[in-house]
C-alpha atoms as a PDB file:
ATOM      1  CA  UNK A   1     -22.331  43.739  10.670  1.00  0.00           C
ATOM      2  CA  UNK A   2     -23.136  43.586  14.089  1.00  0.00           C
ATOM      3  CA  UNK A   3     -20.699  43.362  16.983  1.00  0.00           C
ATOM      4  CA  UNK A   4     -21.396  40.420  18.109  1.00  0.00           C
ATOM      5  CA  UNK A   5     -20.457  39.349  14.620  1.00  0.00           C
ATOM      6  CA  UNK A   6     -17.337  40.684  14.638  1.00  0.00           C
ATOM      7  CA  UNK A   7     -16.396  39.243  18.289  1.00  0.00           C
ATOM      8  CA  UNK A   8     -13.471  37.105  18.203  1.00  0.00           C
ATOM      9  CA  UNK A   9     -13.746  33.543  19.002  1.00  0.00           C
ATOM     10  CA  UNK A  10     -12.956  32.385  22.505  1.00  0.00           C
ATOM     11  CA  UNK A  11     -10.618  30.279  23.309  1.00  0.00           C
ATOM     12  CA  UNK A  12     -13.101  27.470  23.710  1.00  0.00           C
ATOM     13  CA  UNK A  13     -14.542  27.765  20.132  1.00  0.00           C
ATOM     14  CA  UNK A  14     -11.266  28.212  18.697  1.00  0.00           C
ATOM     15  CA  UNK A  15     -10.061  24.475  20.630  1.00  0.00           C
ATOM     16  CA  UNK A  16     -13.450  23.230  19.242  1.00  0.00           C
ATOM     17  CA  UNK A  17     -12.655  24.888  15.358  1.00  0.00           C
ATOM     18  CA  UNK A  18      -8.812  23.256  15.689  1.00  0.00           C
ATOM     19  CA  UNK A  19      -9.973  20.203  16.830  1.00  0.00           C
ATOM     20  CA  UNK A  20     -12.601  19.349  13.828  1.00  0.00           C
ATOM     21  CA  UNK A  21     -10.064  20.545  11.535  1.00  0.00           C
ATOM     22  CA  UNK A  22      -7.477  18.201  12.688  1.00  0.00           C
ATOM     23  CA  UNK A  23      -9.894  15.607  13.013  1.00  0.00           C
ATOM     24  CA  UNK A  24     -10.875  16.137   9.078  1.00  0.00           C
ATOM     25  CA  UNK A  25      -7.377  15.944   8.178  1.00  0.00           C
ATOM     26  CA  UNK A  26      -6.875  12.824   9.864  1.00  0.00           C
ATOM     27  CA  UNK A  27     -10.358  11.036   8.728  1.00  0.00           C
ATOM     28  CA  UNK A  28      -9.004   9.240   4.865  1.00  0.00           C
ATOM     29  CA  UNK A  29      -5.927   8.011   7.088  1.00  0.00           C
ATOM     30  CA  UNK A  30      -7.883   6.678   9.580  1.00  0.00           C
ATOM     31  CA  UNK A  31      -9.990   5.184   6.421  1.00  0.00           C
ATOM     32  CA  UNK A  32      -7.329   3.042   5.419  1.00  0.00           C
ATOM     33  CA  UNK A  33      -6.579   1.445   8.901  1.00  0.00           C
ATOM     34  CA  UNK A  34      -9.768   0.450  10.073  1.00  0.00           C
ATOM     35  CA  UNK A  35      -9.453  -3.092   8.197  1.00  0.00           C
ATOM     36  CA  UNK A  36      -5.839  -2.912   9.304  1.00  0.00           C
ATOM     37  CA  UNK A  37      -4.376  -6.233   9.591  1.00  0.00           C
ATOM     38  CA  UNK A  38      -7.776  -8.310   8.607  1.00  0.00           C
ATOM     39  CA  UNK A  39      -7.577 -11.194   6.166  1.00  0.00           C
ATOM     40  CA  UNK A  40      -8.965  -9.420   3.529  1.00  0.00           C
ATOM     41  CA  UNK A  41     -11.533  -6.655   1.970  1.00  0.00           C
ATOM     42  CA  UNK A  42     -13.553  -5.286  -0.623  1.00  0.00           C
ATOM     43  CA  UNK A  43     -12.749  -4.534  -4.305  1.00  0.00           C
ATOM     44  CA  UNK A  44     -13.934  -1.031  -3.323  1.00  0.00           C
ATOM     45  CA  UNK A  45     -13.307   2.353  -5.645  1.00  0.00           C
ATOM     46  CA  UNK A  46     -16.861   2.371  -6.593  1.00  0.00           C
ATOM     47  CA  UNK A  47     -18.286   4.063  -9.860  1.00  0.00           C
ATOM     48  CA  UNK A  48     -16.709   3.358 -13.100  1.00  0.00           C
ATOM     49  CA  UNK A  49     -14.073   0.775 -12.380  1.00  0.00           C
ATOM     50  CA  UNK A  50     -11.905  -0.938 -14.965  1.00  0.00           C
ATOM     51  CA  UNK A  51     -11.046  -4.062 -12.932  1.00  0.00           C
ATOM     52  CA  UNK A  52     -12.883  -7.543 -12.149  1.00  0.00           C
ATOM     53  CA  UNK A  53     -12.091  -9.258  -8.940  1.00  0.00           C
ATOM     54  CA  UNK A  54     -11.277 -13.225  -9.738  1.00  0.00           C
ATOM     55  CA  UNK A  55     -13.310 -16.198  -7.276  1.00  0.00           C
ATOM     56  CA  UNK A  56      -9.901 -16.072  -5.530  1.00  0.00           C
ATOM     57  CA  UNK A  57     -10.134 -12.647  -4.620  1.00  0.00           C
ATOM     58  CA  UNK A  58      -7.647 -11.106  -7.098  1.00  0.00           C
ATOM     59  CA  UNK A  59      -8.717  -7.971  -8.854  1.00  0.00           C
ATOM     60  CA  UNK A  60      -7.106  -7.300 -12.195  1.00  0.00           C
ATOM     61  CA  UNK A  61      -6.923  -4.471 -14.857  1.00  0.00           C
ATOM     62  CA  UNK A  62      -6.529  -5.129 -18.741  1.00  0.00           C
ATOM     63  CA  UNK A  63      -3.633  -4.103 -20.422  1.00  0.00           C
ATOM     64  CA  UNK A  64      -4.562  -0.504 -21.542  1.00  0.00           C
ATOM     65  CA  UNK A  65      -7.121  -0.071 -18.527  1.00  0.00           C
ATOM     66  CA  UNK A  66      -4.507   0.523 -15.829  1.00  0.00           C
ATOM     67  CA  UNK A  67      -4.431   3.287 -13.574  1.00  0.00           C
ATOM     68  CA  UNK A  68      -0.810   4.377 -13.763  1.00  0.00           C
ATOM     69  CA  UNK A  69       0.849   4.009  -9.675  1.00  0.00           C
ATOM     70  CA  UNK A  70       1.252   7.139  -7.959  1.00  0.00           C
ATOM     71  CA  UNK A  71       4.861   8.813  -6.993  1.00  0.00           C
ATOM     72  CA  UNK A  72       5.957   5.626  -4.196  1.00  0.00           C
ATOM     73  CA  UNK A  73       9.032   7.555  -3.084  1.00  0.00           C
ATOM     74  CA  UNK A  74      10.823   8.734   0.013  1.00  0.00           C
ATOM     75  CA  UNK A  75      13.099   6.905   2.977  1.00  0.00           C
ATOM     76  CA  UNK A  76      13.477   3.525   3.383  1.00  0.00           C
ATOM     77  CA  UNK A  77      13.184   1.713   6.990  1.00  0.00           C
ATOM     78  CA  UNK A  78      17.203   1.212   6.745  1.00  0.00           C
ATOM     79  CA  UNK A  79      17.572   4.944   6.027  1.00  0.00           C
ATOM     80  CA  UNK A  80      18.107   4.823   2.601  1.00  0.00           C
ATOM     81  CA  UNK A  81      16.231   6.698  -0.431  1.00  0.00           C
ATOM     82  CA  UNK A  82      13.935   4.570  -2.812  1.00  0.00           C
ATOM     83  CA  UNK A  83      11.646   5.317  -6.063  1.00  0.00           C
ATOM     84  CA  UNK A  84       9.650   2.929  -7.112  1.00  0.00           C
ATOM     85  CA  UNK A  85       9.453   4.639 -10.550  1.00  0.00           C
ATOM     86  CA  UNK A  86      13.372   3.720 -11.094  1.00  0.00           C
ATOM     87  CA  UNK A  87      12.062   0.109 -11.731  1.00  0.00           C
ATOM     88  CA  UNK A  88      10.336   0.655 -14.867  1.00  0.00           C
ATOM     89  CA  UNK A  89      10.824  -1.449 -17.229  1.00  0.00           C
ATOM     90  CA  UNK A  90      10.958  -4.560 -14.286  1.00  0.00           C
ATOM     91  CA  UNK A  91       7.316  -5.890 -12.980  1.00  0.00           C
ATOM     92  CA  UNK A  92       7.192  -3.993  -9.715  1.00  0.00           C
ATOM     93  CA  UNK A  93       5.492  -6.466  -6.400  1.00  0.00           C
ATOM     94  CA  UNK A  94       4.307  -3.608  -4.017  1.00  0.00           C
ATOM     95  CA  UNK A  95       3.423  -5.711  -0.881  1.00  0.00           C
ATOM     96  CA  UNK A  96       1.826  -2.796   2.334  1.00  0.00           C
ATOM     97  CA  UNK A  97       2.635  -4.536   5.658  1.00  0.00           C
ATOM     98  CA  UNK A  98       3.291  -4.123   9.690  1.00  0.00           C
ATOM     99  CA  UNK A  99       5.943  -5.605  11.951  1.00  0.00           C
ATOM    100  CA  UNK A 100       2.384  -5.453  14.549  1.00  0.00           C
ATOM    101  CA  UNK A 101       0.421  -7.201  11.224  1.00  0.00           C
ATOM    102  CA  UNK A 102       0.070 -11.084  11.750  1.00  0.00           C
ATOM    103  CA  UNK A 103      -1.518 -11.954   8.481  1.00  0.00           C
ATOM    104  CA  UNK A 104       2.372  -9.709   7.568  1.00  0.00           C
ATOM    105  CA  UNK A 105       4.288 -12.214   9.389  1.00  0.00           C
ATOM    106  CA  UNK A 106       2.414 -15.535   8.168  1.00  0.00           C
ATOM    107  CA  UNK A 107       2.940 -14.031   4.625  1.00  0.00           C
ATOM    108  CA  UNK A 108       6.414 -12.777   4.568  1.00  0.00           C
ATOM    109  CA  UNK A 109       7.896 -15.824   4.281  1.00  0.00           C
ATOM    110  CA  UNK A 110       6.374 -16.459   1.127  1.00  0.00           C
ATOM    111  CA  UNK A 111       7.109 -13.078  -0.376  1.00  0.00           C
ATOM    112  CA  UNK A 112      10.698 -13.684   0.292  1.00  0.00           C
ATOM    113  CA  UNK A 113      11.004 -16.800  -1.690  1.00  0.00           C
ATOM    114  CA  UNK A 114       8.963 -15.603  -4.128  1.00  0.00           C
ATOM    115  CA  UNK A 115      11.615 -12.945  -4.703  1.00  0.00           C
ATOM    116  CA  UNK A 116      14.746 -14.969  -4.731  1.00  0.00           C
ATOM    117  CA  UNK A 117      13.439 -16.859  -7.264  1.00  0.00           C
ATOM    118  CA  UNK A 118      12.415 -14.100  -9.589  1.00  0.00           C
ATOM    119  CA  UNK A 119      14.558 -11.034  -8.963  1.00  0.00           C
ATOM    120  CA  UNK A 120      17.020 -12.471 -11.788  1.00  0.00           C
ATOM    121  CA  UNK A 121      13.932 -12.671 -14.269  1.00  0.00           C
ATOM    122  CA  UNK A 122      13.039  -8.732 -14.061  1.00  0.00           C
ATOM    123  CA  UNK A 123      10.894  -8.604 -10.985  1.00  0.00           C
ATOM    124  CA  UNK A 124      11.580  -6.311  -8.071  1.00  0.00           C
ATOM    125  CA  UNK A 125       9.825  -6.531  -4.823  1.00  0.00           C
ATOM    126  CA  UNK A 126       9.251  -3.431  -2.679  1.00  0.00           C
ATOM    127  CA  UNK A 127       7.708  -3.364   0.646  1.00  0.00           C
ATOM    128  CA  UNK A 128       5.754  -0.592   1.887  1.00  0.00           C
ATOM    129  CA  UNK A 129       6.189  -0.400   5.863  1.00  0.00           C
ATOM    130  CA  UNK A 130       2.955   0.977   7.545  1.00  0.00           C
ATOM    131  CA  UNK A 131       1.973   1.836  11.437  1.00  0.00           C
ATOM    132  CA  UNK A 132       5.314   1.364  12.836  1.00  0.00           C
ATOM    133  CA  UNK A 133       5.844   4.408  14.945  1.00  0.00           C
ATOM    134  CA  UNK A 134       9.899   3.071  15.253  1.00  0.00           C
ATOM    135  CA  UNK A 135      11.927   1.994  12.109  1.00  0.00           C
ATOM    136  CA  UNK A 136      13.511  -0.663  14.462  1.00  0.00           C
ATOM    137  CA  UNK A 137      10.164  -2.337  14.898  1.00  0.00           C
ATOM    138  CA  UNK A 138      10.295  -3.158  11.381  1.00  0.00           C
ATOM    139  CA  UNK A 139      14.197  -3.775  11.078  1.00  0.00           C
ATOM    140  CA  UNK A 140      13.303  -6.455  13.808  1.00  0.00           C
ATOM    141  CA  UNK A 141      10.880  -7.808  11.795  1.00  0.00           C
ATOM    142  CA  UNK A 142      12.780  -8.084   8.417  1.00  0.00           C
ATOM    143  CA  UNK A 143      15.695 -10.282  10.450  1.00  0.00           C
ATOM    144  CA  UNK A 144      13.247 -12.263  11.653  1.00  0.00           C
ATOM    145  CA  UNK A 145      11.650 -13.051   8.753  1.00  0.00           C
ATOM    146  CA  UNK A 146      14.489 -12.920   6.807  1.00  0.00           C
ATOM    147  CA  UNK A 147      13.224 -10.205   4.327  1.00  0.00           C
ATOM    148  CA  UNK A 148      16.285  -9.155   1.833  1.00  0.00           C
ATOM    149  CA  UNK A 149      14.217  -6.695  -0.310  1.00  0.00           C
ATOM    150  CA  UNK A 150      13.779  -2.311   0.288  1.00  0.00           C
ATOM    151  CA  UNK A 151      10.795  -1.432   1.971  1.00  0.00           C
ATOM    152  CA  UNK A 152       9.503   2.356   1.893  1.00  0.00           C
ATOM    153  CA  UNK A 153       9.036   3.790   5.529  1.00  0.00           C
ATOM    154  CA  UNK A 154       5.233   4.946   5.874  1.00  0.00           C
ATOM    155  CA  UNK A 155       4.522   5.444   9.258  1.00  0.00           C
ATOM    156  CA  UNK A 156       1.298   7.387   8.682  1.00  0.00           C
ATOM    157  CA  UNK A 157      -0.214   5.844   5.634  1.00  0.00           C
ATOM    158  CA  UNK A 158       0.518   8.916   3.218  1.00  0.00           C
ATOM    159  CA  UNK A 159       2.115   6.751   0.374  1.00  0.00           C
ATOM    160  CA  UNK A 160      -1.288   5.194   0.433  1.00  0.00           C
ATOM    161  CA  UNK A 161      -3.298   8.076   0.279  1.00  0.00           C
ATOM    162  CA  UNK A 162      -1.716   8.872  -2.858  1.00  0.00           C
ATOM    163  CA  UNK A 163      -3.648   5.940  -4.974  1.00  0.00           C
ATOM    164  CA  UNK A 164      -6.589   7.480  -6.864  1.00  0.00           C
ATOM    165  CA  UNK A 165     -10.055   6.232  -5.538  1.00  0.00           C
ATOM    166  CA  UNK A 166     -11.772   3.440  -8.148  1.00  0.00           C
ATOM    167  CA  UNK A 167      -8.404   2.157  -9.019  1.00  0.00           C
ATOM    168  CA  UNK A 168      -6.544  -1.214  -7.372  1.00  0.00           C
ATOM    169  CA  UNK A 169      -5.843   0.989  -4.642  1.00  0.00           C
ATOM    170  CA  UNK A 170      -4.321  -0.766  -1.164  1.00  0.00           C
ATOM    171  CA  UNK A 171      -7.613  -0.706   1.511  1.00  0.00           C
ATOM    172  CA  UNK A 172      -6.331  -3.235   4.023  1.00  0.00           C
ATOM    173  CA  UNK A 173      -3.140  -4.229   5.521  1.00  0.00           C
ATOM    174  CA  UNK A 174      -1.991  -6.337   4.191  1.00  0.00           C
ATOM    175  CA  UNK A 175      -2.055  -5.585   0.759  1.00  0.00           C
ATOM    176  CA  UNK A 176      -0.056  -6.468  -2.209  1.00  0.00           C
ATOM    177  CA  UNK A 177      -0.176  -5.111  -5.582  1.00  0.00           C
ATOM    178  CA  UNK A 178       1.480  -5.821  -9.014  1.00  0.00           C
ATOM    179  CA  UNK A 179       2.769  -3.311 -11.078  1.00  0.00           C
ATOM    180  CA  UNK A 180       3.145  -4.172 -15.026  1.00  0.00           C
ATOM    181  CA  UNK A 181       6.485  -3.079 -16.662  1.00  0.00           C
ATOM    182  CA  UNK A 182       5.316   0.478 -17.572  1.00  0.00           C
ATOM    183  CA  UNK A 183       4.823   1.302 -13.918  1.00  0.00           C
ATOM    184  CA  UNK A 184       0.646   0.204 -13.938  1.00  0.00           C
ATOM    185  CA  UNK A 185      -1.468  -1.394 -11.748  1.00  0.00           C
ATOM    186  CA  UNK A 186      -2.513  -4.596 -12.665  1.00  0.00           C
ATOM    187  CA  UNK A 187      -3.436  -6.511 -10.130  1.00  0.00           C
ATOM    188  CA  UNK A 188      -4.232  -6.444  -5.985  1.00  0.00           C
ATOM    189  CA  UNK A 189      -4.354  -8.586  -3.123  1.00  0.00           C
ATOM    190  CA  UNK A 190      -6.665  -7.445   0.173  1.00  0.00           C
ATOM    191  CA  UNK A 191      -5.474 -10.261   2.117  1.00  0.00           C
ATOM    192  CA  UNK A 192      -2.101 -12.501   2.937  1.00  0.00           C
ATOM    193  CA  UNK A 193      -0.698 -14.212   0.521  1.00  0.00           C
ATOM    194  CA  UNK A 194       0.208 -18.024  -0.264  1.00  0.00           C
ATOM    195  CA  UNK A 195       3.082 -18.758  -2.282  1.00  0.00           C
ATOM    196  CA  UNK A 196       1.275 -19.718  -4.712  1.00  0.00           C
ATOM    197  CA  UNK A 197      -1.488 -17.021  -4.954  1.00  0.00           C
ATOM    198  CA  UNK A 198       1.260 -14.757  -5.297  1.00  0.00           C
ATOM    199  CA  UNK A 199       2.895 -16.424  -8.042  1.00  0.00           C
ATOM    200  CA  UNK A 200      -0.998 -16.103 -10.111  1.00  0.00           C
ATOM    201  CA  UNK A 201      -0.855 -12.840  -9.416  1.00  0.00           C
ATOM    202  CA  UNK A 202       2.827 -12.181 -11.025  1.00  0.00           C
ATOM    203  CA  UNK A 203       2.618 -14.885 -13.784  1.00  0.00           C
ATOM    204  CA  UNK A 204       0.558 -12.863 -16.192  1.00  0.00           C
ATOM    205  CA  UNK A 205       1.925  -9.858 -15.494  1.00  0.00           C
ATOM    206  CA  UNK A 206       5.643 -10.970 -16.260  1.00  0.00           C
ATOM    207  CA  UNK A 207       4.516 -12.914 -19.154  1.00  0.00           C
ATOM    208  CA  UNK A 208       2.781 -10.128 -21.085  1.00  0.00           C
ATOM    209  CA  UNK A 209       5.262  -8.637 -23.903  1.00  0.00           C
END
């Protein structure tokens, strides 16, 4: 080995090394937010998919061809702890959103009512609070809209990292997904929601035995 070789890097090569590391690490987050806030998106994963997006833009899986949700876990925006996993057995509405996100705001409304009128009938809704650098950002928010249901705190997107690629993984903000009673995906939203587009989406899902 030469000594050249076996010369340490200098400071400026070492900068440069850091730098495209942190840069790699940061690339799939940076992925997920470059549709941020848009009105929709593509039914993406690629390969060997087991879903079919609808003429309304819908995806859905089969029963028995759902990808099973990742671990959705960790604080909430009002401090609090939250696993999505504890509401098995309850059709799961997993709705991504920003208090910066209009498409969010025109939305949330609808989500809201939504909820209230089928939280009694085994639904739970769970927000997923994304690109808010300040908890009270999306506090504000949930007043304003009048929001009543948890949302997980994500500040940096890794909650949605955590959804295998090919599956009805969340691509845009917002998205909304439904989970069936045994905690799998089966169906997404890449763009804000009506009242009732949302209540297709959960229909089937809660109907299914």
């Amino acid at each position: 080995m030469s000594a050249a070789s076996r010369a340490p890097l200098s400071s400026t090569s070492w900068i440069r090394s850091r730098r495209a590391a942190l840069l790699g690490a940061g690339a799939a987050v940076t992925a997920l937010t470059l549709s941020a806030c848009s009105s929709g998106g593509t039914s993406g994963g690629g390969g060997d998919t087991n879903f079919v997006m609808g003429k309304d833009g819908i995806s859905t899986a089969k029963k028995g061809e759902r990808a099973q949700a990742p671990d959705l876990s960790g604080k909430t925006i009002a401090g609090g702890q939250l696993d999505v996993a504890s509401f098995k057995g309850k059709v799961v509405v997993l709705n991504v959103w920003g208090s910066w996100c209009s498409p969010c705001r025109a939305e949330a409304p609808n989500f809201e009512k939504v909820y209230k009128d089928l939280k009694d009938k085994g639904v739970q809704f769970v927000g997923i609070n994304t690109r808010d650098t300040k908890t009270s950002n999306a506090l504000a928010f949930e007043k304003q809209q009048g929001v009543t249901y948890p949302s997980l705190y994500d500040p940096t997107g890794k909650l949605m990292l955590r959804f295998k690629k090919g599956t009805l993984n969340p691509q845009a903000i917002p998205s909304t997904l439904v989970l069936d009673r045994e905690g799998k995906i089966a169906a997404r939203s890449l763009a804000a929601l009506s009242e009732d587009k949302l209540r297709s989406m959960i229909d089937p899902v809660l109907a299914e035995k």
